[in-house]
C-alpha atoms as a PDB file:
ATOM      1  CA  UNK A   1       0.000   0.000   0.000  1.00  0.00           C
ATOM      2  CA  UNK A   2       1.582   3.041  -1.096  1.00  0.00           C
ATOM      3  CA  UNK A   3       1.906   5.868   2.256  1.00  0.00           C
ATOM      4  CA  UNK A   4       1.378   8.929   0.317  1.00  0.00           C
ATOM      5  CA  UNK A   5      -1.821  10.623   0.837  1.00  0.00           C
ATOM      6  CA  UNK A   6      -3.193  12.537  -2.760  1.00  0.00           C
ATOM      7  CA  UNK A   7      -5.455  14.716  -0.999  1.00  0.00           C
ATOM      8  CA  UNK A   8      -2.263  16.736   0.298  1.00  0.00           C
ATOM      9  CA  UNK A   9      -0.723  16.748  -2.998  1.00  0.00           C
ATOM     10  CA  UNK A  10      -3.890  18.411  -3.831  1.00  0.00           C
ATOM     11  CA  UNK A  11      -4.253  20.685  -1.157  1.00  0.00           C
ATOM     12  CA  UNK A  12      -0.486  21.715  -1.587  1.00  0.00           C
ATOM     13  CA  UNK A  13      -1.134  22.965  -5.429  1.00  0.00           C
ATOM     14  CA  UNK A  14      -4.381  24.924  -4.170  1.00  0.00           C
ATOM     15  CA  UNK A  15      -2.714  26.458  -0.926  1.00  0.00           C
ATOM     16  CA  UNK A  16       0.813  27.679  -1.281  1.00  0.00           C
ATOM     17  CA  UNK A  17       2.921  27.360   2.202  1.00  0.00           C
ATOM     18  CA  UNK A  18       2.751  31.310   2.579  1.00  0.00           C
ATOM     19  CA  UNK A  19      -0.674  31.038   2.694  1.00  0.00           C
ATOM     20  CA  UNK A  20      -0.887  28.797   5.033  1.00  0.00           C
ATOM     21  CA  UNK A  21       1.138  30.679   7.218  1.00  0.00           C
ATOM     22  CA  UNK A  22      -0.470  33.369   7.072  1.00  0.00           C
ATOM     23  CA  UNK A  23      -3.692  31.963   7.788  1.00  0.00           C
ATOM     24  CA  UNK A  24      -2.260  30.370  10.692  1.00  0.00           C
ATOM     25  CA  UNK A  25      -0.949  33.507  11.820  1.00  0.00           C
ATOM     26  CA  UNK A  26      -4.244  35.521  11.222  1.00  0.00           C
ATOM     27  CA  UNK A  27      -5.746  32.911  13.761  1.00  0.00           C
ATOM     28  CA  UNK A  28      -2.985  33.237  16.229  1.00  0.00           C
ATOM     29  CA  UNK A  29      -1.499  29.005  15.697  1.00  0.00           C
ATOM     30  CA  UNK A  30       1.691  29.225  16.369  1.00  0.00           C
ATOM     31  CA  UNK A  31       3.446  25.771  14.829  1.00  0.00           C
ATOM     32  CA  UNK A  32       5.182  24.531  18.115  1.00  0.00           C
ATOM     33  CA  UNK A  33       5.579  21.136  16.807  1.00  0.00           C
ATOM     34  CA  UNK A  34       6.021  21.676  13.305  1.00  0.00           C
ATOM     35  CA  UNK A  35       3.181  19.961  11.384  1.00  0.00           C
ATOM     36  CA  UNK A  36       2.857  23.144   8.574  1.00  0.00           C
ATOM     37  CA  UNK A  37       6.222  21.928   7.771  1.00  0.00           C
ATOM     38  CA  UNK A  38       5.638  18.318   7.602  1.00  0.00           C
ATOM     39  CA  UNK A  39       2.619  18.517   5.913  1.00  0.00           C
ATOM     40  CA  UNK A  40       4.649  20.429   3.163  1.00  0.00           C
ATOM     41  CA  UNK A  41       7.289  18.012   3.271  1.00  0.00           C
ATOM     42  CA  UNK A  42       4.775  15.070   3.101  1.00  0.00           C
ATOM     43  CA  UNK A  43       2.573  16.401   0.241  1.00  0.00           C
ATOM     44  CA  UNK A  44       5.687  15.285  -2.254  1.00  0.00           C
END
């Protein structure tokens, strides 16, 4: 079974990564743990 997940290959060619952080910053989420960046890094 393959592990990569299409719907954030998707998402990643709808959203770029600076909007996401800046949504995330307009709602005050501050990425502690890093997930914005894995889920960039998974979506490959």
């Amino acid at each position: 079974m393959k592990k990569s997940i299409t719907l954030l290959r998707v998402l990643k060619h709808l959203v770029s990564e600076e909007e996401i952080q800046e949504i995330a910053a307009s709602h005050g989420y501050k990425d502690t743990a890093r997930k914005l960046c894995q889920f960039y890094s998974s979506a490959y």
